[in-house]
Protein backbone atom coordinates (compact mmCIF):
# COMPACT_ATOMS: atom_id res chain seq x y z
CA UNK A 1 -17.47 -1.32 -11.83
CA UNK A 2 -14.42 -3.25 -13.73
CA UNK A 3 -11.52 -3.55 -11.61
CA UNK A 4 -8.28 -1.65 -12.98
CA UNK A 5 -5.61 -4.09 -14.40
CA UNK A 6 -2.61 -2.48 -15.37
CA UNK A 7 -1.74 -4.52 -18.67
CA UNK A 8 -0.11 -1.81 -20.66
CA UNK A 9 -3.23 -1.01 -22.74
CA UNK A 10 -3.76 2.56 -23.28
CA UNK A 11 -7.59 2.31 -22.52
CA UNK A 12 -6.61 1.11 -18.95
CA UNK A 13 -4.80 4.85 -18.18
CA UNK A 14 -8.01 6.68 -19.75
CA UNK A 15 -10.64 4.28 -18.05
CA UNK A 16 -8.22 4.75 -14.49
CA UNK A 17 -8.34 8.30 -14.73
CA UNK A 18 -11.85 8.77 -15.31
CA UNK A 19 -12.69 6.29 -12.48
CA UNK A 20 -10.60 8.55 -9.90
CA UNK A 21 -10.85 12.10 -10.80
CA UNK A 22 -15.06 12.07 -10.09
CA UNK A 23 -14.00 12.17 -6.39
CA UNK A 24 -12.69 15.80 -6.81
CA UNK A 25 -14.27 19.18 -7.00
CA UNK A 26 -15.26 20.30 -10.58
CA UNK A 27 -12.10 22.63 -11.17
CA UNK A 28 -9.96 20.04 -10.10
CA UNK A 29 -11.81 17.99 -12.27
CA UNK A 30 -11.49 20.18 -15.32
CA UNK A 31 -7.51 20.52 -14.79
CA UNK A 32 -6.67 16.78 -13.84
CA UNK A 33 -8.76 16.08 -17.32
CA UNK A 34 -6.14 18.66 -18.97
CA UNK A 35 -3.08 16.43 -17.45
CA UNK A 36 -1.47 14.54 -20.18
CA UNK A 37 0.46 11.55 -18.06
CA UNK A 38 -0.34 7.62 -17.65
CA UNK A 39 -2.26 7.31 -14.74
CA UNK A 40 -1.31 3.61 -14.19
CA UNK A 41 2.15 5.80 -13.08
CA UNK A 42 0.36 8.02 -10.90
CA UNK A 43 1.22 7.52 -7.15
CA UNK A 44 -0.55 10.40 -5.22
CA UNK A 45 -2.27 13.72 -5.91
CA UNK A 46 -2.24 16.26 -3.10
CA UNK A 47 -4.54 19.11 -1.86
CA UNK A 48 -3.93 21.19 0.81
CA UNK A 49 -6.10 24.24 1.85
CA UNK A 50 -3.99 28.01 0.07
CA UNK A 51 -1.37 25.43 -1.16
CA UNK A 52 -0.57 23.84 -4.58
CA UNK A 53 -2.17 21.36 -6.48
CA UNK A 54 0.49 18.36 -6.37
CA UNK A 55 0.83 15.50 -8.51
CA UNK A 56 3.21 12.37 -7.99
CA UNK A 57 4.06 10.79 -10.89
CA UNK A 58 7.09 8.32 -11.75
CA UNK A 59 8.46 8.51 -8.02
CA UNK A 60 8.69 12.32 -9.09
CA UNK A 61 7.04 15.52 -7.54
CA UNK A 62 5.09 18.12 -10.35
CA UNK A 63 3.01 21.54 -9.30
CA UNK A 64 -0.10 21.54 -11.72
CA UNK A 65 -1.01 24.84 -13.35
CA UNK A 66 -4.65 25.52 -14.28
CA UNK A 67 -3.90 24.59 -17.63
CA UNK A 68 -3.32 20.73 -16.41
CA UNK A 69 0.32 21.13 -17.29
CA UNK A 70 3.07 19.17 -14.97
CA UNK A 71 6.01 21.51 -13.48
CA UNK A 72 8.83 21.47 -11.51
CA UNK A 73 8.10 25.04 -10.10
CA UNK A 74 5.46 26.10 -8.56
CA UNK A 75 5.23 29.81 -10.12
CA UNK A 76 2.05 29.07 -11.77
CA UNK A 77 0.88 26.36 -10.16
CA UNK A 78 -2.91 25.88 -9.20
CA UNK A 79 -3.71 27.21 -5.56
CA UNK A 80 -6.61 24.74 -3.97
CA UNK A 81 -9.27 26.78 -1.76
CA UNK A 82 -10.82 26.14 1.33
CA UNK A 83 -14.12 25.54 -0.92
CA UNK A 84 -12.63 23.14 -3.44
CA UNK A 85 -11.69 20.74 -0.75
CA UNK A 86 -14.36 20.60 1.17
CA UNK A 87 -16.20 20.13 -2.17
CA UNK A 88 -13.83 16.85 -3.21
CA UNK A 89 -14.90 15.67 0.82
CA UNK A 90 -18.22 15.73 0.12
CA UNK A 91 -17.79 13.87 -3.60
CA UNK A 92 -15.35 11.38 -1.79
CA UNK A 93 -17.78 10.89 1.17
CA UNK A 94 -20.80 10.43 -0.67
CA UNK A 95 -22.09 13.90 1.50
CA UNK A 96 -22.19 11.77 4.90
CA UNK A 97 -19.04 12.05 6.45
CA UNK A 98 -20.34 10.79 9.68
CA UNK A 99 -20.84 7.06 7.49
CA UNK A 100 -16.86 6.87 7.22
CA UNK A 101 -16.22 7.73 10.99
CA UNK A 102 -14.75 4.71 11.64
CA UNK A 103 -12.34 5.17 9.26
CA UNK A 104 -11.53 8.72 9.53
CA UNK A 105 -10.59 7.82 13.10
CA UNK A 106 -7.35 6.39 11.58
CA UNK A 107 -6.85 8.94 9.25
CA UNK A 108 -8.00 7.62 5.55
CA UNK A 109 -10.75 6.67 3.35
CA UNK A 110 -10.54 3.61 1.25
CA UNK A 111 -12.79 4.36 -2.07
CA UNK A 112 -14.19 1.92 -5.18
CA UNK A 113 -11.16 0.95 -7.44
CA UNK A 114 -9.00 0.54 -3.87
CA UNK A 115 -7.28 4.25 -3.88
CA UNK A 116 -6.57 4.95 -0.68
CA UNK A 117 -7.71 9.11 0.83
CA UNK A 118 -5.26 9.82 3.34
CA UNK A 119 -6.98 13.34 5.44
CA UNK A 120 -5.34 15.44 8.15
CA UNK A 121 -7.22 18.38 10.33
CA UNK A 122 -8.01 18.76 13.97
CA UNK A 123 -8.37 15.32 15.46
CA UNK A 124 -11.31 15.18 18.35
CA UNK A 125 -10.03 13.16 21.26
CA UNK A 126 -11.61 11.08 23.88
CA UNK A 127 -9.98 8.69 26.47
CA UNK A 128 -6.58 9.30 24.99
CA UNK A 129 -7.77 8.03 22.01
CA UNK A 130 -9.32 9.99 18.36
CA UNK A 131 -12.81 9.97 18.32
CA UNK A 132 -13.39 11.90 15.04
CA UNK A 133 -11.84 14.37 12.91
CA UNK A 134 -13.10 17.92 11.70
CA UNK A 135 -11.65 20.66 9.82
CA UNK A 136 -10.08 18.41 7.37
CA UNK A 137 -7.74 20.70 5.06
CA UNK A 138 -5.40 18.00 3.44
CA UNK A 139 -5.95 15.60 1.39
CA UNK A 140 -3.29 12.95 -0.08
CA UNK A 141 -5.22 10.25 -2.40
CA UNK A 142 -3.14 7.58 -2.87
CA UNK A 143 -3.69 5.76 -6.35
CA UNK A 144 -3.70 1.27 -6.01
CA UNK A 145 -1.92 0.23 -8.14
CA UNK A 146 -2.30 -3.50 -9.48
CA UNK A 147 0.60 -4.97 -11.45
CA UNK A 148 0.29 -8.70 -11.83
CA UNK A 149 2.97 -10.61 -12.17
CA UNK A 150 5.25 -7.73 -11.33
CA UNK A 151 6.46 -11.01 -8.56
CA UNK A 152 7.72 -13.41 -11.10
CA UNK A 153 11.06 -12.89 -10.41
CA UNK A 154 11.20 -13.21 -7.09
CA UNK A 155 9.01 -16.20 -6.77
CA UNK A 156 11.13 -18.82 -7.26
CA UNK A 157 13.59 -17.34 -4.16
CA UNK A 158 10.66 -17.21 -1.83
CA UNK A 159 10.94 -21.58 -1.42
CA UNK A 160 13.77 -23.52 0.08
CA UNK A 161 13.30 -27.38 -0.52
CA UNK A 162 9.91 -26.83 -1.37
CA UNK A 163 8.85 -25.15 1.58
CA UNK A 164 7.94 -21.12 1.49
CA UNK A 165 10.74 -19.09 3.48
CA UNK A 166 10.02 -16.69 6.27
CA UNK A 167 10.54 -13.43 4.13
CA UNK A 168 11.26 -9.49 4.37
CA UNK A 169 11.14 -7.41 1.52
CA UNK A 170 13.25 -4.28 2.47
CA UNK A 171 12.34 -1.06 0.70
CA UNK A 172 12.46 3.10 0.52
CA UNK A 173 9.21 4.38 0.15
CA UNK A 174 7.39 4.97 -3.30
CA UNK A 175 9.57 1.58 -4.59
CA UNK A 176 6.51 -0.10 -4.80
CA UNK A 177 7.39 -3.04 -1.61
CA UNK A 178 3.39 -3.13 -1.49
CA UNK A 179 2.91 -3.61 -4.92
CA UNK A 180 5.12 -6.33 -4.59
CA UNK A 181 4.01 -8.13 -1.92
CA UNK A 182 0.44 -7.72 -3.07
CA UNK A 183 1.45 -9.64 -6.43
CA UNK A 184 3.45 -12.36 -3.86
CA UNK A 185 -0.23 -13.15 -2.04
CA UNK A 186 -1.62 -13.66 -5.00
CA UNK A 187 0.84 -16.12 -6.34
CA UNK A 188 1.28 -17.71 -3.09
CA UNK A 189 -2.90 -18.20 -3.08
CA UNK A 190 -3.88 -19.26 -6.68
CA UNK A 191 -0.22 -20.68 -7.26
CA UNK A 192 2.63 -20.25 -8.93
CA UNK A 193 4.79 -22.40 -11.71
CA UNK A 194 5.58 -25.73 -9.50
CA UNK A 195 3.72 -25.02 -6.31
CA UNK A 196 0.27 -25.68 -4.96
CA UNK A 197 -1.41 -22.59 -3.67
CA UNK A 198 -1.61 -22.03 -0.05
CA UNK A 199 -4.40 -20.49 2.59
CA UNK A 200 -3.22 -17.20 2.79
CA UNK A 201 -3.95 -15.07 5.56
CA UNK A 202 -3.50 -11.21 4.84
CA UNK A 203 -3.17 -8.18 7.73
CA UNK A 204 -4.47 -4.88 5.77
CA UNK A 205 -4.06 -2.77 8.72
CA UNK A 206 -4.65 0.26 5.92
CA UNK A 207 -6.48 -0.63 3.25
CA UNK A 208 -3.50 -0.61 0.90
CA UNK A 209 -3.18 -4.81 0.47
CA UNK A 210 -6.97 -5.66 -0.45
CA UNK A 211 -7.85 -2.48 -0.45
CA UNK A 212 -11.32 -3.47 0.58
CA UNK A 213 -14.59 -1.31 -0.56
CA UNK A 214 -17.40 -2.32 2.26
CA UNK A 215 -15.77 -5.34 2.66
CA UNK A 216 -15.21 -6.56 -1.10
CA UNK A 217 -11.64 -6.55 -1.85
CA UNK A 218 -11.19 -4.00 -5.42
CA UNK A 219 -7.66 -5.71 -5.51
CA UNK A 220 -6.58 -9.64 -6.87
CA UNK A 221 -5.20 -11.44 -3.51
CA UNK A 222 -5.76 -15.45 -4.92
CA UNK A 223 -8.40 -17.51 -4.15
CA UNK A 224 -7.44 -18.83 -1.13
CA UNK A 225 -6.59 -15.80 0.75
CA UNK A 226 -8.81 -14.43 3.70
CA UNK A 227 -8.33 -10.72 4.72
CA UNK A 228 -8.50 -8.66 8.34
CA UNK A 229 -9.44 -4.97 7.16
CA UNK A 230 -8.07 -2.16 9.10
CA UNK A 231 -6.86 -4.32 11.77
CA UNK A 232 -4.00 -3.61 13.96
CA UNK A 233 -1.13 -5.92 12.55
CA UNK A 234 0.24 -7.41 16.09
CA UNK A 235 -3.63 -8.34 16.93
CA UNK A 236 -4.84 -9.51 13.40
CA UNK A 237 -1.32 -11.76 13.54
CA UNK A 238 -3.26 -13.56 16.63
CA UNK A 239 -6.52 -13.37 15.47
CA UNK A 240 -5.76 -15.24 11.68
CA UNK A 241 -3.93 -18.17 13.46
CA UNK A 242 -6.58 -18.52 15.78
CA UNK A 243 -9.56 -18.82 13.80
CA UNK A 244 -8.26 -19.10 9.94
CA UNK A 245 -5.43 -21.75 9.84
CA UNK A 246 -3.41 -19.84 7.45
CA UNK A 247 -0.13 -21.57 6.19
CA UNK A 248 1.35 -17.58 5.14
CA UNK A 249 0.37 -15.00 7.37
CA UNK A 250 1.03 -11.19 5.33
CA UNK A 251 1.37 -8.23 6.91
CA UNK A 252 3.19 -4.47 5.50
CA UNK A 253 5.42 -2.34 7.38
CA UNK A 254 6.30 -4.26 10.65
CA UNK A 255 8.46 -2.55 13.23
CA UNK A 256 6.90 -2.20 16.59
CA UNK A 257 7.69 -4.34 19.35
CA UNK A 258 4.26 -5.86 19.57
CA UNK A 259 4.75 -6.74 15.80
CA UNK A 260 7.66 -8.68 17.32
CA UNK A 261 5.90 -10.55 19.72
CA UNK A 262 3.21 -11.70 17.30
CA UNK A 263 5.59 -12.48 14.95
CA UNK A 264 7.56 -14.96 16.93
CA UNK A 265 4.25 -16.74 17.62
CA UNK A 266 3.17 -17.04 14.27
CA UNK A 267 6.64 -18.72 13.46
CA UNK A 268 6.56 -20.81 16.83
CA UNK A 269 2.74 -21.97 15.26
CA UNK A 270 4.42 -23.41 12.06
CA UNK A 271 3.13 -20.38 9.66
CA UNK A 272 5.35 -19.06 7.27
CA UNK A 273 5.11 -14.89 7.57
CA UNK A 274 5.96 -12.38 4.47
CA UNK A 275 6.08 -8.80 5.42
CA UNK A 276 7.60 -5.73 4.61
CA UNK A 277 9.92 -2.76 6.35
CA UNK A 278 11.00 0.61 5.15
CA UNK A 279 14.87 1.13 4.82
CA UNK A 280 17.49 0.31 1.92
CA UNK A 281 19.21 -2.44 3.25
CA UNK A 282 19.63 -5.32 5.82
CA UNK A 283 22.20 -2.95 7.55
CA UNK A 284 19.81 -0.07 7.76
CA UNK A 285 16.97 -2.18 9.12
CA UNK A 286 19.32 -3.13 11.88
CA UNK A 287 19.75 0.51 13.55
CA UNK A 288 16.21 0.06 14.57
CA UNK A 289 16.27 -2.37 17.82
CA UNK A 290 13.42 -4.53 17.19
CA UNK A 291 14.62 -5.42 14.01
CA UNK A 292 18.11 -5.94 14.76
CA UNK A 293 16.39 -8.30 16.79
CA UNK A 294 15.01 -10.55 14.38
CA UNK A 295 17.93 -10.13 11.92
CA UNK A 296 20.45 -11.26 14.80
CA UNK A 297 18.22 -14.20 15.43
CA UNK A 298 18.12 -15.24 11.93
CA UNK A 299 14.11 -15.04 12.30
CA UNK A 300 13.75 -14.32 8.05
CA UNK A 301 15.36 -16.49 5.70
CA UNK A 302 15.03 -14.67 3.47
CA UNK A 303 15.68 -10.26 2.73
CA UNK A 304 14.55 -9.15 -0.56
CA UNK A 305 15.90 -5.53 -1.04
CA UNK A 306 14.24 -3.47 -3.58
CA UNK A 307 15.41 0.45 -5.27
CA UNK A 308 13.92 2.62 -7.01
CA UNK A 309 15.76 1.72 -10.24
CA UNK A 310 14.13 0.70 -13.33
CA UNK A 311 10.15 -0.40 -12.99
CA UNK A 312 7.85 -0.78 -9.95
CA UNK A 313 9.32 -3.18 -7.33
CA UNK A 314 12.79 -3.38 -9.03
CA UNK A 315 14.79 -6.26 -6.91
CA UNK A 316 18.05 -4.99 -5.97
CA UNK A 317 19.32 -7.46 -3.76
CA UNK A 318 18.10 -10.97 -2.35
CA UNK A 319 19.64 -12.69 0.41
CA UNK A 320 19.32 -15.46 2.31
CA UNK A 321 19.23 -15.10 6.76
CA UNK A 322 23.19 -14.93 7.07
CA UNK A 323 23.37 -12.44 4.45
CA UNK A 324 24.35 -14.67 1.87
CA UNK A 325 23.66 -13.23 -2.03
CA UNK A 326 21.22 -14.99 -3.80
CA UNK A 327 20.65 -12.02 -6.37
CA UNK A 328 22.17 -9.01 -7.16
């Protein structure tokens, strides 16, 4: 199938929205049809068993009512049944659950067009670790969203005498930090206005970068990017110096102390790293001990903090390591 571009045309919302809403069961169906919104804006759309039928669109949370209107209360909104969600598993699954196993065991589905199916239920366990998961009653599908270019303002910040800068893109959630940094691969990769592109070497540890469909990446990354799918960050990190000789290693959402580790090796191995962190500034990033870490030790040199004013990835802030404003 065509890969969704969002490039403002109005056929791209229609031809988005018919691509996802086949995964759902055929009332859901019927009302999402009835919805009158831009897909390309759509972030998630919820389920959960004797709950409402929840749409997030514009960073903003709507009930939907049977009649596929969008409102702020949830008098009339639609109630999802036991039936209708086991119904949009089976559509989403193909009817062989057992085929996305593997998956399930870290708690999503990755589906054609890249939109992510986040599931929750009674985990199985084994060994200390999830085997398999049954009696799945909520469902969060998680829309990719592809907006090229939406990097072209932060591009020229990302190089210091030529060279690419160690980077951290700082962001709440829903401010679209992996939209960003999904348009940065591909700019770094292909190449940008003045610079050569670069072997990239890309961490998806959830599907949400490359958001990869039996191995095929649905999104752009560049042409000189090489992807680890649903590998642990701190272990792909390793693994892509190893055997890929990447000059950018990108990974989202670091934070964990092995993330450190691998980190400072990549660095120590001459590779630039771009990655991203949830919080709202370098400040807030620093109440977290491993990261006050790296921001003590000047490890990024550069902090690109985003908001959730104006469009997707809106740049509030970019520094440089010692906090000094390069944008505002």
């Amino acid at each position: 199938t065509k890969r969704s571009r969002e490039t403002g045309r109005g056929g791209d919302s229609v031809e988005r929205k018919d691509e996802l809403i086949r995964i759902f069961a055929k009332e859901i169906r019927r009302i999402l049809l009835r919805v009158e919104a831009d897909f390309r804006q759509v972030q998630e759309i919820r389920l959960r068993i004797g709950g409402p039928l929840l749409l997030i669109y514009g960073n903003r949370e709507y009930y939907v009512t049977l009649e596929g209107r969008l409102r702020s209360s949830g008098e009339d909104a639609y109630i999802v049944s036991r039936d209708e969600l086991r119904e949009t598993m089976e559509y989403i699954s193909n009817y062989s659950l057992y085929a996305f196993e593997e998956e399930m065991r870290q708690g999503f589905i990755t589906i054609q067009g890249g939109h992510r199916i986040g599931v929750a239920g009674r985990t199985v366990i084994e060994n200390q670790d999830i085997r398999s998961m049954k009696y799945i009653s909520f469902i969060n599908v998680r829309l990719s969203h592809e907006v090229q270019g939406c990097a072209d303002l932060v591009m020229p910040y990302l190089y210091e005498w030529g060279q690419i800068t160690h980077t951290l893109l700082i962001s709440p959630p829903r401010c679209g930090k992996t939209t960003l940094l999904r348009d940065i691969i591909r700019q770094l990769s292909t190449g940008a206005v003045g610079h050569r592109g670069v072997t990239v070497g890309v961490v998806d540890e959830r599907s949400e970068l490359g958001a990869c469909y039996q191995g095929i990446p649905q999104n752009d990354l560049g042409i000189r990017t090489d992807i680890l799918d649903c590998c642990p960050k701190a272990l792909g990190m390793m693994m892509l110096i190893r055997t890929m000789s990447p000059q950018v290693i990108a990974v989202d959402e670091i934070g964990s102390r092995e993330d450190l580790e691998a980190i400072e090796y990549v660095m120590n191995c001459g590779c630039k790293l771009i990655a991203t962190v949830h919080g709202s500034s370098v400040e807030d990033i620093m109440q977290k001990p491993v990261l006050e870490k790296m921001v003590r030790g000047q490890m990024f040199e550069r902090y690109i903090i985003l908001n959730n004013q104006g469009n997707v990835g809106h740049v509030h802030q970019i520094c440089d390591s010692v906090g000094n404003g390069l944008y505002c």
